[in-house]
N, C-alpha and C. Protein backbone atom coordinates (compact mmCIF):
# COMPACT_ATOMS: atom_id res chain seq x y z
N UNK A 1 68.00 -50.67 -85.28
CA UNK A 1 67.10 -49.65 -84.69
C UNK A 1 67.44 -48.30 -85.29
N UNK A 2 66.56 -47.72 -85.29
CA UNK A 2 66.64 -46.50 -86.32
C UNK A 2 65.27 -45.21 -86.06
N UNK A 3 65.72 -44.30 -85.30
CA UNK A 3 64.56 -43.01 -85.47
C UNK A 3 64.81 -42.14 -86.46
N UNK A 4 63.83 -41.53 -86.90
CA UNK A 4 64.24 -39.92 -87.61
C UNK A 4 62.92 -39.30 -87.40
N UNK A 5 63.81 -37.54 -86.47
CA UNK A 5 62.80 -36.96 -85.85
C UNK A 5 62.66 -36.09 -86.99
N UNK A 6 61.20 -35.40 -87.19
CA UNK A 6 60.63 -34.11 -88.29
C UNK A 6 59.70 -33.46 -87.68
N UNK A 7 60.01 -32.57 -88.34
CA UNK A 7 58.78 -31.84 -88.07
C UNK A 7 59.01 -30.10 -87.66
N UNK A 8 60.43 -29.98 -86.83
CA UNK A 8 60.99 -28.60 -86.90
C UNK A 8 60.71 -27.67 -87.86
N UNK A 9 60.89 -26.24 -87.44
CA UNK A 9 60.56 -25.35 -88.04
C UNK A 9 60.40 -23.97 -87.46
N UNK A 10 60.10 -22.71 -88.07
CA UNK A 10 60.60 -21.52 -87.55
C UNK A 10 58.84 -21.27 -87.06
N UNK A 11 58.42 -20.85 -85.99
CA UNK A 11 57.09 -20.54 -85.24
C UNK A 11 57.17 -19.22 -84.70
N UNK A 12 56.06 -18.42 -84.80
CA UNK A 12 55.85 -17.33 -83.54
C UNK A 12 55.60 -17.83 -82.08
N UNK A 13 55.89 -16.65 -81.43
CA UNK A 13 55.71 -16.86 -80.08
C UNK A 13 53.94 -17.32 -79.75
N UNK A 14 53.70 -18.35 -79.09
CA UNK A 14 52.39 -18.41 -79.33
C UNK A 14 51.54 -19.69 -80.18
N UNK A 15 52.39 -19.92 -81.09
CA UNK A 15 52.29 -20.74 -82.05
C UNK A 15 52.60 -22.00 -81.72
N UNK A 16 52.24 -23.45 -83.23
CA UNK A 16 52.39 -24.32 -82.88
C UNK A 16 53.13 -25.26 -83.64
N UNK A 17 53.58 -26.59 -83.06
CA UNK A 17 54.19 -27.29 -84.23
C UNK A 17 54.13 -29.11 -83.61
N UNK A 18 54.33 -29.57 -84.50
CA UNK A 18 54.24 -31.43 -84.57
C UNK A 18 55.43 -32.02 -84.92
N UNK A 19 56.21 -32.17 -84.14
CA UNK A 19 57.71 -32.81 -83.92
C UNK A 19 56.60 -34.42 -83.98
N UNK A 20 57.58 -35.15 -85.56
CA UNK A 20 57.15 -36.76 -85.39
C UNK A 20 58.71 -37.28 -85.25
N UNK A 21 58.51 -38.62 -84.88
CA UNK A 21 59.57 -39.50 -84.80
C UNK A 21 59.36 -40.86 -85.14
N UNK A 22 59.88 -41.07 -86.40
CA UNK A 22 59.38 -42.37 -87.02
C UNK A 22 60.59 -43.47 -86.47
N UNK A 23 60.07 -44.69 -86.01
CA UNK A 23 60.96 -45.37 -85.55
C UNK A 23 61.02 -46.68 -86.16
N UNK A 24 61.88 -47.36 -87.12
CA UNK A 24 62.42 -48.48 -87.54
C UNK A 24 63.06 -49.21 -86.78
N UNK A 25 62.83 -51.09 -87.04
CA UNK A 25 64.04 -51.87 -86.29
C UNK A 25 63.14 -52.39 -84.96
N UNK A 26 62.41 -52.29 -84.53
CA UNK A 26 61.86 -52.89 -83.16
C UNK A 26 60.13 -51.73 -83.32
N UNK A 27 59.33 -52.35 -82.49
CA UNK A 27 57.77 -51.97 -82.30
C UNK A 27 57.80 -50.83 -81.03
N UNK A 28 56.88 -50.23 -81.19
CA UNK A 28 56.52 -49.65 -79.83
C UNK A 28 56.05 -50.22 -78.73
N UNK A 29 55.33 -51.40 -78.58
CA UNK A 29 55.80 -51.91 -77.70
C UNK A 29 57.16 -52.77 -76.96
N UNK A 30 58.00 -52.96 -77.81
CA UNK A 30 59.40 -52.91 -77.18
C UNK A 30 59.88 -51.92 -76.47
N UNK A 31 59.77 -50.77 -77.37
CA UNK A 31 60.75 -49.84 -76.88
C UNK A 31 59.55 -48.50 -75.98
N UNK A 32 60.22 -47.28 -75.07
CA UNK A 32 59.66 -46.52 -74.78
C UNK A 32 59.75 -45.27 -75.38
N UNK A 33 59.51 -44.63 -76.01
CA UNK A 33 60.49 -43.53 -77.05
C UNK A 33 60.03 -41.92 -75.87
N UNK A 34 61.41 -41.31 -76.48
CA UNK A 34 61.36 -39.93 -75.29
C UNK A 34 61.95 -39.11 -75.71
N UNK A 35 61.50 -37.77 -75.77
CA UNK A 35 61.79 -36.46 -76.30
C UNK A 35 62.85 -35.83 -75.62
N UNK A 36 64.33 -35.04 -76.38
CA UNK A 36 65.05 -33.98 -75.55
C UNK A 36 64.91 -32.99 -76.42
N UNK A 37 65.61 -31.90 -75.61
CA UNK A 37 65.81 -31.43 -76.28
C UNK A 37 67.47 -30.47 -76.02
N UNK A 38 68.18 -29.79 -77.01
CA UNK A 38 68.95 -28.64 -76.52
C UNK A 38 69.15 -27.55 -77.25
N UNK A 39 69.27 -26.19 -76.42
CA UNK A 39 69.39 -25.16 -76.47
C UNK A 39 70.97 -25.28 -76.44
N UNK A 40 71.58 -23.96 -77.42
CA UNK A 40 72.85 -23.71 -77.50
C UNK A 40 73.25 -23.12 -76.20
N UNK A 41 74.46 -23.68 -75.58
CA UNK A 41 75.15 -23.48 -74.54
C UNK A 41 74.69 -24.41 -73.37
N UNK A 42 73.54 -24.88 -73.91
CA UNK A 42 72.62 -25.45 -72.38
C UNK A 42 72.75 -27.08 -72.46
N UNK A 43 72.63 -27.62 -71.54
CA UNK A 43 72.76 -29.27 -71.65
C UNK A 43 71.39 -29.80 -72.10
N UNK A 44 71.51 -30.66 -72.41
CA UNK A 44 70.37 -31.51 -73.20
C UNK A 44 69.36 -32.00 -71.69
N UNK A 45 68.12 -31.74 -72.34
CA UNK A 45 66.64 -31.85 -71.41
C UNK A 45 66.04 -32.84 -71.85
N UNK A 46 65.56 -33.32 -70.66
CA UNK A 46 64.60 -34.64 -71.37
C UNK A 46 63.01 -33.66 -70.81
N UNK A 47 62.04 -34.42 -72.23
CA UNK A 47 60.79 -33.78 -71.76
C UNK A 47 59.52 -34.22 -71.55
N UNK A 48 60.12 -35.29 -72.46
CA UNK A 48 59.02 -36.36 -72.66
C UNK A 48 59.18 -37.68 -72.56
N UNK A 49 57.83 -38.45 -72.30
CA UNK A 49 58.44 -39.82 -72.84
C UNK A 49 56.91 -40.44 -72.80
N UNK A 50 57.22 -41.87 -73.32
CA UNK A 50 55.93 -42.21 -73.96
C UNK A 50 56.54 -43.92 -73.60
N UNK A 51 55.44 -44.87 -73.31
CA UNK A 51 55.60 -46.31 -72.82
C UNK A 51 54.25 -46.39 -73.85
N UNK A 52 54.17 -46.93 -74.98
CA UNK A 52 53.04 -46.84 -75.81
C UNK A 52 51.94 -48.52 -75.75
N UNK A 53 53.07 -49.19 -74.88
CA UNK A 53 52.24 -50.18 -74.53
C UNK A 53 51.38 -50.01 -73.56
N UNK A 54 51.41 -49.35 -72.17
CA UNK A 54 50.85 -49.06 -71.88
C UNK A 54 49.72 -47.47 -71.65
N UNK A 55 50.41 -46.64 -72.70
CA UNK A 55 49.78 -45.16 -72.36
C UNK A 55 50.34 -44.42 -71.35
N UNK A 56 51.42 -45.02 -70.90
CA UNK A 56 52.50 -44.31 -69.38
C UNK A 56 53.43 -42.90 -69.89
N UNK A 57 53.15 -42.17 -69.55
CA UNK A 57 53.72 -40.51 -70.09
C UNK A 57 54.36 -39.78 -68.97
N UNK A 58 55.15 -38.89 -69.16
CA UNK A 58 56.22 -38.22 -68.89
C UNK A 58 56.47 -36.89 -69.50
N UNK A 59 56.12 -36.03 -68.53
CA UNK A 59 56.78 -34.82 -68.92
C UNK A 59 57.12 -33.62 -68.23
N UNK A 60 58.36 -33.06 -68.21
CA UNK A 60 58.79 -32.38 -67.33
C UNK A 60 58.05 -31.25 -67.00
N UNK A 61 58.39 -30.50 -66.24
CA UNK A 61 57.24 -29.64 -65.63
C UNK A 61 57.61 -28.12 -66.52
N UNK A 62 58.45 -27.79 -67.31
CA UNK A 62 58.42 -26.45 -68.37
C UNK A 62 57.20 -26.76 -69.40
N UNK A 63 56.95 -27.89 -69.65
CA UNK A 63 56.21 -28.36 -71.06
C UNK A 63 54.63 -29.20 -70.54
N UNK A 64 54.48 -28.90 -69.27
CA UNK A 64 53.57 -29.77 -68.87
C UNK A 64 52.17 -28.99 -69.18
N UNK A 65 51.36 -29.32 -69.85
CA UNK A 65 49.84 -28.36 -70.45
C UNK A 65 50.37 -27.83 -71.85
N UNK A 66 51.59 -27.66 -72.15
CA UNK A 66 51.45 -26.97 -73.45
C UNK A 66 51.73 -28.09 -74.49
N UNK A 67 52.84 -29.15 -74.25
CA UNK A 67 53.30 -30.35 -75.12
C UNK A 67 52.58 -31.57 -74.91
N UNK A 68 51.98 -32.30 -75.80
CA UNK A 68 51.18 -33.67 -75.53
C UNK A 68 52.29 -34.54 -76.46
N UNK A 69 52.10 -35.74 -75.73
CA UNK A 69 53.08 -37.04 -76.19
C UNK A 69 52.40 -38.22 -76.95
N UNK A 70 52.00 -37.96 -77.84
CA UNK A 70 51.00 -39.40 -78.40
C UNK A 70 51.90 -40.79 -79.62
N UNK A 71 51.04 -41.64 -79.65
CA UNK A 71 51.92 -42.62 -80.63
C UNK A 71 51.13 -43.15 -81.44
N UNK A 72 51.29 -44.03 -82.43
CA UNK A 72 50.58 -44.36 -83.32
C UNK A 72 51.28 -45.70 -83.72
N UNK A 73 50.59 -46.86 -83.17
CA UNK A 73 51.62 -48.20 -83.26
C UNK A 73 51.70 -48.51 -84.31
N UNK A 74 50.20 -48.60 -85.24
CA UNK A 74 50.24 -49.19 -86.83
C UNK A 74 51.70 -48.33 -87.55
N UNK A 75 51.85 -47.21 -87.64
CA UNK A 75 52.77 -46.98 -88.57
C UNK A 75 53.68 -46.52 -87.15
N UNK A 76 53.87 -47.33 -86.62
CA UNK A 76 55.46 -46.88 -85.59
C UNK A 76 56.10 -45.08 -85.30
N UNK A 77 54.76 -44.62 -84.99
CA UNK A 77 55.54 -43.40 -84.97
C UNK A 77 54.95 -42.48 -83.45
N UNK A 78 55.77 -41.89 -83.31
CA UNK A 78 55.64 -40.77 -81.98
C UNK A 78 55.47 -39.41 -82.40
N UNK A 79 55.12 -38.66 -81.75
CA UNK A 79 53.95 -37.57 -81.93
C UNK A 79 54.64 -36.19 -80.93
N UNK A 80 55.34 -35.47 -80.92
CA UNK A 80 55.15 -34.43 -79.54
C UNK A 80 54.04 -32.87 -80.15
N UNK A 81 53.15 -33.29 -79.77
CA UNK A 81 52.27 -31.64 -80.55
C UNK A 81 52.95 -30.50 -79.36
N UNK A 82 53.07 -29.92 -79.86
CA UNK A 82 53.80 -28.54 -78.98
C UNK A 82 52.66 -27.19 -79.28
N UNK A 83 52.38 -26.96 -78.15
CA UNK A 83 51.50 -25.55 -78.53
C UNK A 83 52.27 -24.28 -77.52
N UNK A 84 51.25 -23.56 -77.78
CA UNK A 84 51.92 -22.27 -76.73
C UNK A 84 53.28 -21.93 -76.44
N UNK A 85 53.76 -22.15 -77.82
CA UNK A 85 55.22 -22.51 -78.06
C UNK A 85 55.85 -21.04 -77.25
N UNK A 86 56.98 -20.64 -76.50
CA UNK A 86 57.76 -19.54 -76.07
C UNK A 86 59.21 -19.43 -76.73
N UNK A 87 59.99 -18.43 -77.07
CA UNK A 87 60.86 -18.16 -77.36
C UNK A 87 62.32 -19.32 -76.75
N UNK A 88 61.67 -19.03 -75.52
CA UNK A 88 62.64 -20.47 -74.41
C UNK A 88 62.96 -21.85 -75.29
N UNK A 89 61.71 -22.18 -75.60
CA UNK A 89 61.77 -23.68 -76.54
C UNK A 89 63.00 -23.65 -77.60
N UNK A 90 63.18 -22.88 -78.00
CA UNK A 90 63.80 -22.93 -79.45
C UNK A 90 65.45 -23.69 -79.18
N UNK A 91 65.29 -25.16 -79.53
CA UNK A 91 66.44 -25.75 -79.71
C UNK A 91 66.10 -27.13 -80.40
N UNK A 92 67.50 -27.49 -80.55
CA UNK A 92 67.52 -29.03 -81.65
C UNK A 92 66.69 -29.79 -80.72
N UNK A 93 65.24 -30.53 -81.12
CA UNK A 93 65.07 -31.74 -80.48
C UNK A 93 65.30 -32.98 -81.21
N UNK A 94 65.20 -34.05 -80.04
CA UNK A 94 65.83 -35.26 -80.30
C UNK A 94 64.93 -36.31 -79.75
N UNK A 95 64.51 -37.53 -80.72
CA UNK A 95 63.65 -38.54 -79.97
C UNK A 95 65.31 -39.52 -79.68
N UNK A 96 64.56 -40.15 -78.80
CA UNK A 96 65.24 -41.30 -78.46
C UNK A 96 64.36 -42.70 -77.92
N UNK A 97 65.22 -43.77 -78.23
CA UNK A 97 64.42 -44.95 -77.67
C UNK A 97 65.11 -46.17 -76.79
N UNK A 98 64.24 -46.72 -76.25
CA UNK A 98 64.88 -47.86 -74.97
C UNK A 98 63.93 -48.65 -74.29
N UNK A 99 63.91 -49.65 -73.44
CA UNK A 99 63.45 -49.89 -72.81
C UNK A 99 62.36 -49.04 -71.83
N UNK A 100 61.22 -49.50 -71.32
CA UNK A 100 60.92 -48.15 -70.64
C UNK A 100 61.38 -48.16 -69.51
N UNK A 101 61.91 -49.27 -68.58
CA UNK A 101 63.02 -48.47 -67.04
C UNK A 101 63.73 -47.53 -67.55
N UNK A 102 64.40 -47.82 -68.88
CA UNK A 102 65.68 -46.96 -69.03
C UNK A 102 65.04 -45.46 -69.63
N UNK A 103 63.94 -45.83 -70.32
CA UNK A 103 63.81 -44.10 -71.05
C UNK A 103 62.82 -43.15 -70.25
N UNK A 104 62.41 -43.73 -68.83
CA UNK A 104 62.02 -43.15 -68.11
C UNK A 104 62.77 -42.62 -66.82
N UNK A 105 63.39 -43.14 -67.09
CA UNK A 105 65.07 -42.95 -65.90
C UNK A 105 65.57 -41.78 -66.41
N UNK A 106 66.13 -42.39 -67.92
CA UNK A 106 66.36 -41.33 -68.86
C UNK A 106 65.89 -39.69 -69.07
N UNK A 107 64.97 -40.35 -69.24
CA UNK A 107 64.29 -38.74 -69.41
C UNK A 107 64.23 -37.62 -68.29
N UNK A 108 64.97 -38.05 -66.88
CA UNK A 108 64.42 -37.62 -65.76
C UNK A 108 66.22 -36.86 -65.79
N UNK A 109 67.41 -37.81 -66.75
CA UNK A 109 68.63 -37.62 -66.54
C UNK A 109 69.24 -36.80 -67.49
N UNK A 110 68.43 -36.18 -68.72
CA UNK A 110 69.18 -35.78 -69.97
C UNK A 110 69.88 -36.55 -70.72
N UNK A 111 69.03 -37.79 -70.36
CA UNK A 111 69.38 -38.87 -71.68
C UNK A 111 70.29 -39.62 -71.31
N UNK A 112 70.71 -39.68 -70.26
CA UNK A 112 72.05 -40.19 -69.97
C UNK A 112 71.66 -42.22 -69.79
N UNK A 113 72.18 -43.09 -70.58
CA UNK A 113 71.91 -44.42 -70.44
C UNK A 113 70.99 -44.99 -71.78
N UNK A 114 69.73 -44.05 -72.53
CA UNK A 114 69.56 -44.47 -73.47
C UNK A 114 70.23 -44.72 -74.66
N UNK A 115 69.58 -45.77 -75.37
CA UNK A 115 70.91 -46.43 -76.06
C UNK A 115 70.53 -45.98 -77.76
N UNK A 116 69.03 -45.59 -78.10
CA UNK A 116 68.98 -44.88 -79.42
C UNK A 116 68.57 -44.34 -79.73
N UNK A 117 68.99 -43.29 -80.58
CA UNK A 117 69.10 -41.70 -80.54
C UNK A 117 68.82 -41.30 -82.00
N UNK A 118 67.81 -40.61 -82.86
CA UNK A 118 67.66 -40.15 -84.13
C UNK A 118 68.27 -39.03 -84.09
N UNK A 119 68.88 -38.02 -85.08
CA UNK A 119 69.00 -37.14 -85.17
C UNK A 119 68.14 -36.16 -84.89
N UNK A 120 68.85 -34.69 -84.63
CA UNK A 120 67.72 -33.68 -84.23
C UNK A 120 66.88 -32.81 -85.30
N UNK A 121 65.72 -32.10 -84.42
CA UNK A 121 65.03 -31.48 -85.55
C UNK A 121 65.22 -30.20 -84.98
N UNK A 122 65.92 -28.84 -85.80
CA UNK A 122 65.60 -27.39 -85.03
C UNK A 122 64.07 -26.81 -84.99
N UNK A 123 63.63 -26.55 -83.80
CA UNK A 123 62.76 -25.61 -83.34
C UNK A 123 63.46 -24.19 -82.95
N UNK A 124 62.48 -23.23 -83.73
CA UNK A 124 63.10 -22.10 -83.52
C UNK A 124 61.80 -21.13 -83.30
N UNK A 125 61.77 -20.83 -81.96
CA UNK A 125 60.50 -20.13 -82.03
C UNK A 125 60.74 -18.08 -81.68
N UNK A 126 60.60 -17.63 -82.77
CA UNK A 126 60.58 -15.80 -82.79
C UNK A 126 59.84 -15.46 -83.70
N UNK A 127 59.51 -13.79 -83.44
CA UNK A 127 58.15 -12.91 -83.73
C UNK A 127 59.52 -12.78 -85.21
């Protein structure tokens, strides 16, 4: 099993960006894949999450109207479009994947129990 998240990058306040997460090693319907993220000094946030077998979504209430969670089964990949991006956002995000009890549990815990983790992508959002 294998993610790698892209898509980071430096944004204005206001602005937008497309965090993907390509996932190798198992389908989307196996797994549930789910967005963190962290800010320096701050503990890791879960924000998202995605059950792509069924269309079942998750997202915490800072990111709720501005971040959409989509997937794309043919080429195995996850989607977070981020708009109305704020200065606040700006930290490493991270997909992760699991079961969906666990990456919806997960996501509610700061990741705590999911079992795979891609590296992060920096978001950095300033004027």
């Amino acid at each position: 099993v294998q993610l790698q998240a892209s898509g980071g990058g430096l944004v204005q306040p206001g602005g937008s960006l497309r965090l993907s997460c390509a996932a190798s090693g198992f389908t989307l319907d196996d797994y549930a894949i789910a967005w963190f993220r962290q800010a320096p000094g701050k503990e890791r946030e879960g924000i998202s999450c995605i059950a792509s077998i069924d269309g079942t979504t998750y997202y915490t209430d800072s990111v709720k109207g501005r971040f959409t969670i989509s997937s794309d089964k043919a080429k195995n990949m996850v989607y977070l479009q981020m708009d109305s991006l704020k200065p606040e956002d700006k930290a490493v995000y991270y997909c992760a994947a699991d079961i969906a009890p666990n990456a919806f549990l997960g996501v509610r815990r700061g990741g705590v129990g999911l079992h795979y983790w891609g590296q992060g992508t920096q978001v950095t959002v300033s004027s």
